[in-house]
Protein backbone atom coordinates (compact mmCIF):
# COMPACT_ATOMS: atom_id res chain seq x y z
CA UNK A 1 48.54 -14.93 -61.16
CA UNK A 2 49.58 -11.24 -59.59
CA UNK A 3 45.98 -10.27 -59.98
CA UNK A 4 44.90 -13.26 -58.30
CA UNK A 5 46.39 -13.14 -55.23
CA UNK A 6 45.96 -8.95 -55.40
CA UNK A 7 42.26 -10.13 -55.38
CA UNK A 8 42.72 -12.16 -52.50
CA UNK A 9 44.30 -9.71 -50.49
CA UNK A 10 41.73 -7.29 -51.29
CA UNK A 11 38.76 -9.79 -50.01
CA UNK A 12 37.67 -10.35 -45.91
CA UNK A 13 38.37 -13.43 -44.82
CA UNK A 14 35.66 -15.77 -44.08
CA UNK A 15 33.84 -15.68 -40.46
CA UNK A 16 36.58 -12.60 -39.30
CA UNK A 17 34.00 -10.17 -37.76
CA UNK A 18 34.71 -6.30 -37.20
CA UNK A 19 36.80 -5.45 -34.02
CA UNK A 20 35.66 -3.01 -32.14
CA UNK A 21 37.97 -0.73 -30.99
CA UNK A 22 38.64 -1.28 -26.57
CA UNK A 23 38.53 2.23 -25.93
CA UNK A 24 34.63 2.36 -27.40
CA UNK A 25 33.42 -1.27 -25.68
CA UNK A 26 34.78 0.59 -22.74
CA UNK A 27 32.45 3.91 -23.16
CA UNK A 28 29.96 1.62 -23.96
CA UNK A 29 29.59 -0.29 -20.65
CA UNK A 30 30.11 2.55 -19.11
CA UNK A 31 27.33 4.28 -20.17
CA UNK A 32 25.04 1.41 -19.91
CA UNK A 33 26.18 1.11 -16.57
CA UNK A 34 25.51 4.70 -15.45
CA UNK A 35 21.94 4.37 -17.38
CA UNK A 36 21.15 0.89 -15.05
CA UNK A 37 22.85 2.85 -11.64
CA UNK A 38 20.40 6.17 -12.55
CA UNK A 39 17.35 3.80 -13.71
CA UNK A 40 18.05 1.64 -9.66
CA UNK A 41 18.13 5.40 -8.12
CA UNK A 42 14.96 6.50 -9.82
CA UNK A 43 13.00 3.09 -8.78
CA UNK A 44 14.30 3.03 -5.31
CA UNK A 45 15.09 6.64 -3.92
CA UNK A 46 12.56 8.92 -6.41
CA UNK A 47 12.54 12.23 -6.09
CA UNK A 48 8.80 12.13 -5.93
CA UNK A 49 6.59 11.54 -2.96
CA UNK A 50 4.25 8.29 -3.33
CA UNK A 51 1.25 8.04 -1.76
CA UNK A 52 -1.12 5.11 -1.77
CA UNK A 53 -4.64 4.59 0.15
CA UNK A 54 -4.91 1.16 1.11
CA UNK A 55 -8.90 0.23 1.73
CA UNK A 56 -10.39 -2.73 3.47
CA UNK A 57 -14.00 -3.46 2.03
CA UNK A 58 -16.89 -5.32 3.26
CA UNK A 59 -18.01 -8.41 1.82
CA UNK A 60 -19.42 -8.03 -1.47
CA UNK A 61 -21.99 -10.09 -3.35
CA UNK A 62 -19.55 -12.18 -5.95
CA UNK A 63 -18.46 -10.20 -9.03
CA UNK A 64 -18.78 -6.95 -7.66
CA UNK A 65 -16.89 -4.89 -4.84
CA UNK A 66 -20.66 -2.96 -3.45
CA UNK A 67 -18.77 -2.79 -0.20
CA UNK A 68 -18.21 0.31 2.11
CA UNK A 69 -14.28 1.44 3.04
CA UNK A 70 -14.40 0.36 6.27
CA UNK A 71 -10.81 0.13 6.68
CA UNK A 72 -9.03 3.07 5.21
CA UNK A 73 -5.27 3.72 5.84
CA UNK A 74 -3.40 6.58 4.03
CA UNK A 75 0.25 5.33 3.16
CA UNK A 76 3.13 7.55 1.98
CA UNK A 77 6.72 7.64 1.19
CA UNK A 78 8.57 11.01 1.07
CA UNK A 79 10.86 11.96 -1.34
CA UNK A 80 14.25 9.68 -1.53
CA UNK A 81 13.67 8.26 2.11
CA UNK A 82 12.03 4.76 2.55
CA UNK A 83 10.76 5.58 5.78
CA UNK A 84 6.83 4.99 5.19
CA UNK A 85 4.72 7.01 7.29
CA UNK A 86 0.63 5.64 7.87
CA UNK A 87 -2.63 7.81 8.83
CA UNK A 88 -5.35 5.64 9.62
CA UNK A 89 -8.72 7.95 8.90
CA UNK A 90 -11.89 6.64 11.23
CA UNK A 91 -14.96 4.74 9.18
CA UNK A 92 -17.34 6.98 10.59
CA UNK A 93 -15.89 10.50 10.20
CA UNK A 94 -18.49 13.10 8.74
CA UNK A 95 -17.18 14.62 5.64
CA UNK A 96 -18.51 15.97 1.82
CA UNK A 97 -18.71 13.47 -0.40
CA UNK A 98 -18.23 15.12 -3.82
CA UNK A 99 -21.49 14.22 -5.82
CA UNK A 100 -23.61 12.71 -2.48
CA UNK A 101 -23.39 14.69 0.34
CA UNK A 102 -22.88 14.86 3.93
CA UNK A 103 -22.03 11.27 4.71
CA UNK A 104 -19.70 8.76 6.19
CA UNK A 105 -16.32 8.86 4.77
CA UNK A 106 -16.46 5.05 4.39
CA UNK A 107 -19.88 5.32 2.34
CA UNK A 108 -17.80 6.95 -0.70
CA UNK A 109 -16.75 3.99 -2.49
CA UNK A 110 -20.27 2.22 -2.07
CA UNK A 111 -21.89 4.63 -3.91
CA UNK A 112 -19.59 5.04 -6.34
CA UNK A 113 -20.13 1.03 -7.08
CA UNK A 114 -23.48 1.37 -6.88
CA UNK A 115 -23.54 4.18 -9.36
CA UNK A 116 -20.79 3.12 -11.84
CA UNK A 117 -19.17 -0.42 -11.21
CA UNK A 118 -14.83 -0.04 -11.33
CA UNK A 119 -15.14 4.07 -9.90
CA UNK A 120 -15.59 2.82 -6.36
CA UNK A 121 -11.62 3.19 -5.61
CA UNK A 122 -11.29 6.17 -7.16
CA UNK A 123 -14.14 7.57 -5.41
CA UNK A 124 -12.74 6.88 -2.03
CA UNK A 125 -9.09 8.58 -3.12
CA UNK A 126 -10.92 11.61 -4.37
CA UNK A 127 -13.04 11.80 -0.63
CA UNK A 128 -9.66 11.89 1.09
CA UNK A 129 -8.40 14.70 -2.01
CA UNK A 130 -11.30 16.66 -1.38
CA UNK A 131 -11.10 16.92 2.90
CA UNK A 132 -8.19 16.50 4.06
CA UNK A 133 -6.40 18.23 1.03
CA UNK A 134 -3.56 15.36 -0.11
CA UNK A 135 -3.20 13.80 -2.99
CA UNK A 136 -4.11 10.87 -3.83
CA UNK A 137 -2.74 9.16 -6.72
CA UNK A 138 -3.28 5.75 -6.05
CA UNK A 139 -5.26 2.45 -4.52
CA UNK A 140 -5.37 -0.76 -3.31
CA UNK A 141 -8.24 -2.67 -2.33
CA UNK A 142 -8.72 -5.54 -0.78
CA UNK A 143 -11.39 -8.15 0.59
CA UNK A 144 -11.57 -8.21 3.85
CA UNK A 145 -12.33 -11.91 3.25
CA UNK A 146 -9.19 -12.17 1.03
CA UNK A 147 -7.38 -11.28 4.44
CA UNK A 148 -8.16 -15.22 5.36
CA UNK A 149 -6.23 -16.55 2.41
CA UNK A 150 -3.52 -13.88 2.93
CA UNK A 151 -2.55 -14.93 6.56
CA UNK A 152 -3.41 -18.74 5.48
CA UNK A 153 -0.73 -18.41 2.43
CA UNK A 154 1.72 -16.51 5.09
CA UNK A 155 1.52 -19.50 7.51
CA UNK A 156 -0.16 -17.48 10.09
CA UNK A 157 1.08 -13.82 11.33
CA UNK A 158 2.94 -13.85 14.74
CA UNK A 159 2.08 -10.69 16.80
CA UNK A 160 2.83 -8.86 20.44
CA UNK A 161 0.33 -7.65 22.16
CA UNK A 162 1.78 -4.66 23.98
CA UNK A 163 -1.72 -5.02 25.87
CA UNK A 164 -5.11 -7.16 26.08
CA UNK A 165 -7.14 -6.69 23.04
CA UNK A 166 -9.74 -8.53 21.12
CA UNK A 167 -10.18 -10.96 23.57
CA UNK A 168 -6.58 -11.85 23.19
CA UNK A 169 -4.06 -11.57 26.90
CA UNK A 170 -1.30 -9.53 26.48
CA UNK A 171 1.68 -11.24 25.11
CA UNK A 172 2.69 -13.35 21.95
CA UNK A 173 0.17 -15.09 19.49
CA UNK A 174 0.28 -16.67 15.88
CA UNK A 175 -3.28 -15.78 14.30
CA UNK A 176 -4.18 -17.90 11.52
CA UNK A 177 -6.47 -16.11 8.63
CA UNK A 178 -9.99 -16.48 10.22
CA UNK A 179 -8.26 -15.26 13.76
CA UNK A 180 -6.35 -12.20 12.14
CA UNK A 181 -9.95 -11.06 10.09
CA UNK A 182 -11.64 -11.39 13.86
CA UNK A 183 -8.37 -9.54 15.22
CA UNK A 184 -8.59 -6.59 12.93
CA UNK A 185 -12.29 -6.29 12.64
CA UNK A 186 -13.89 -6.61 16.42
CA UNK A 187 -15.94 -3.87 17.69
CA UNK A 188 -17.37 -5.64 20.71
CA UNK A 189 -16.01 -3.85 23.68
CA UNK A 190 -13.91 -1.49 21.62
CA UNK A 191 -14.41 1.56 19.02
CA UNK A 192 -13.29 2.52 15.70
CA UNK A 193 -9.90 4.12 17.27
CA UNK A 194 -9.07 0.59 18.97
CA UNK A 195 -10.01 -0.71 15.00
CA UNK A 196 -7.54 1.91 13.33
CA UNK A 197 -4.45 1.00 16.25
CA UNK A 198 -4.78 -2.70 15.89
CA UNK A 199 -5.23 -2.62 12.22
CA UNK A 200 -1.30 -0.69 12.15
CA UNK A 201 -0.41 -3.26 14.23
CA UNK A 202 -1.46 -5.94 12.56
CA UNK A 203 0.11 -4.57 9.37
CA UNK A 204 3.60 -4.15 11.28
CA UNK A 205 3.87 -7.33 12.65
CA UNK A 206 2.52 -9.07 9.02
CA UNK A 207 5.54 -7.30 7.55
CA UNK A 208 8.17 -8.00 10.03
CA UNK A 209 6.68 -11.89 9.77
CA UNK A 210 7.34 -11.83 6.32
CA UNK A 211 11.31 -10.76 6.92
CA UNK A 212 12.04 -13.31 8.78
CA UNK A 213 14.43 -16.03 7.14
CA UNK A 214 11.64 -18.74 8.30
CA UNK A 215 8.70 -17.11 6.13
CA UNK A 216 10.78 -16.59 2.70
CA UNK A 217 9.67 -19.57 1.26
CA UNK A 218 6.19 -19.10 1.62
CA UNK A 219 6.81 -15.25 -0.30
CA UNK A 220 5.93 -16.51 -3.21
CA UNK A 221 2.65 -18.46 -2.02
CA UNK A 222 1.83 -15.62 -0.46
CA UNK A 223 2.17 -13.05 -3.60
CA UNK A 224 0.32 -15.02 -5.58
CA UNK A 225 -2.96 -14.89 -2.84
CA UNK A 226 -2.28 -10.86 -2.76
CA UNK A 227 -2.74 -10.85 -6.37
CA UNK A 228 -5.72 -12.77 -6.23
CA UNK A 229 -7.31 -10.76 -3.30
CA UNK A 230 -6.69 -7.15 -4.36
CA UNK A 231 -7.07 -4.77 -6.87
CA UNK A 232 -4.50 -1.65 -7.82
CA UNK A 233 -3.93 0.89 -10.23
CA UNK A 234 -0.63 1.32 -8.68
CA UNK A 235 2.16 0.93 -11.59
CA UNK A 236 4.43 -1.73 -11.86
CA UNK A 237 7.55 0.69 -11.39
CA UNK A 238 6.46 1.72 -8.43
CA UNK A 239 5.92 -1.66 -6.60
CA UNK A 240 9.97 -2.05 -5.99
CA UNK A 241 9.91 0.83 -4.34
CA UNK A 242 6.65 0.44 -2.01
CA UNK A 243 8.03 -3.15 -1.34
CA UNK A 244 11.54 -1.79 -0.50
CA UNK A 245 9.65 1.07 1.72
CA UNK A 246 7.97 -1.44 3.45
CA UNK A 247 10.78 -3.52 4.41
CA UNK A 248 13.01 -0.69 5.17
CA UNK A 249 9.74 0.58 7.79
CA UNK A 250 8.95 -2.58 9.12
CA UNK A 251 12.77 -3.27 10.60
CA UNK A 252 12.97 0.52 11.60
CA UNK A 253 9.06 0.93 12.93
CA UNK A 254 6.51 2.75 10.53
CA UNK A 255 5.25 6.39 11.72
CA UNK A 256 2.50 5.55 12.40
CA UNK A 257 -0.63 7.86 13.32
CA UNK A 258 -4.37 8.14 13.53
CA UNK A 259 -7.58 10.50 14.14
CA UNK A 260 -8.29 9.93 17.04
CA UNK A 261 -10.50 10.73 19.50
CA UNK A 262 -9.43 14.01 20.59
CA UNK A 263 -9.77 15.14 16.95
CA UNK A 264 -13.52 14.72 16.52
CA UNK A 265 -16.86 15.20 17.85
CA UNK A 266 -19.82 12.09 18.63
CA UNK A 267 -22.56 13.55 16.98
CA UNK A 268 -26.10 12.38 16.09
CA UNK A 269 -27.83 12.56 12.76
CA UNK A 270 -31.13 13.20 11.94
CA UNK A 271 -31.79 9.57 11.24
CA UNK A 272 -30.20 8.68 14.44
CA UNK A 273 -26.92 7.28 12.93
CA UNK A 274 -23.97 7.59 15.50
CA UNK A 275 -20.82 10.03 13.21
CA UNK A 276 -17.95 11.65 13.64
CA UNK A 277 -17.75 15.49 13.52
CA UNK A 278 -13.75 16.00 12.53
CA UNK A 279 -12.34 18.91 14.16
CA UNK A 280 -9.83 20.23 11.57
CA UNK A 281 -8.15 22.79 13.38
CA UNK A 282 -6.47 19.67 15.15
CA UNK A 283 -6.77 17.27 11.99
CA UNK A 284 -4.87 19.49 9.56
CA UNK A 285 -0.99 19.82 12.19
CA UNK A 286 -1.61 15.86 12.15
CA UNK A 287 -1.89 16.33 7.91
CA UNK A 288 1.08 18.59 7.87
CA UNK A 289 3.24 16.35 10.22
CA UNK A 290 2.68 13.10 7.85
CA UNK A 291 2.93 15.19 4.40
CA UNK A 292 5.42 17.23 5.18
């Protein structure tokens, strides 16, 4: 009988797990909370400087993107601050295109297509690497006919015109997606440096649209027509932060600047096409004020 019950007192009892002593569940969360505070920090305020060229291409015959850059706006985020700064970079500017030539800037991701289908982004990152010295990690393209289903999933884009424009008065107007592809794209009675201001405004007032408490619930109609419209090689960790960067800019006003006119020279080719000569001794102080 003695051993019996010395047995029984020797054996677990059934279903009683191991406690864990409070002192070590406390460490624990502790350290998993420290490891989710650092892991917020790194996605949202990284030490590291992102930089993104975002690229507006012609229309393309279907299953392939044989379109020139014709929009082509350098994004960045400096280290820790969310305060986005944008360079738009003119369609016509003269440059070296490593591998082709003296060409148009914009011409650099149509020949890459042309020459090895899927290198066409990457071509028109390296173009920017190789003349105006930044670098540039990463791409997104987009359709310009993708813009239509973009501003049509959005609900329209609301936008004031600090001035006449486009055939549009001065003043307030809600663009649906054929009006806002017409809006950024006209060239009659205007030039490339009218395209590269209106195209930052457009993208300002698309944002700010998007904030208000009246367009949330078309967010998610509206993500799922990016997705289908552009194409990245942007990582997934980074997209928090570019999203938060872009909020954060749109409420406080993006710094925004351009090549303009003063910074290049009309010029003439051989086969008569109408370029832009950049000047870089006034280019590179407008580099070094963006990329600082």
């Amino acid at each position: 009988m003695n051993n019996k019950k010395n047995s029984q007192k020797g054996t677990d009892r059934p279903g009683k797990s191991l406690q864990i002593p409070l002192n070590t569940r406390r460490r624990s969360h502790r350290f998993r909370n420290a490891v989710i505070i650092l892991l917020v920090f790194f996605i949202f305020f990284t030490p590291m400087r992102t930089t993104v060229l975002l690229i507006g291409i012609d229309r393309a015959p279907d299953g392939t993107a044989y379109g020139r850059s014709d929009t082509m706006i350098l994004s960045t985020l400096p280290p820790v601050l969310p305060r986005m700064s944008l360079l738009s970079i003119p369609r016509d500017l003269w440059v070296t295109i490593p591998g082709y030539g003296e060409n148009r800037i914009n011409t650099a991701h149509y020949f890459a297509e042309l020459d090895a289908p899927g290198t066409g982004m990457r071509a028109a990152a390296g173009v920017v690497e190789a003349n105006f010295g930044i670098k540039v990690p990463y791409v997104i393209r987009i359709k310009f006919d993708g813009l239509v289903e973009v501003v049509d999933a959005m609900g329209g884009v609301t936008i004031n015109l600090p001035e006449a424009m486009s055939g549009l008065e001065a003043g307030e107007h809600t663009l649906d997606g054929t009006a806002a592809l017409a809006f950024v794209r006209d060239r009659a009675g205007s030039d490339d440096f009218w395209r590269q201001k209106r195209g930052q405004l457009f993208i300002s007032a698309a944002l700010k649209n998007l904030l208000s408490p009246a367009k949330w619930g078309r967010i998610p109609a509206t993500v799922t027509a990016l997705v289908n419209v552009i194409d990245t090689n942007l990582p997934v960790w980074l997209w928090p932060r570019m999203l938060y960067g872009l909020a954060f800019t749109a409420v406080k006003g993006f710094d925004a600047v351009t090549v303009d006119r003063d910074m290049v020279t009309p010029w003439v080719t051989d086969q008569g096409a109408q370029v832009l000569l950049p000047n870089w001794d006034l280019i590179n102080p407008l580099i070094q004020q963006v990329f600082k």
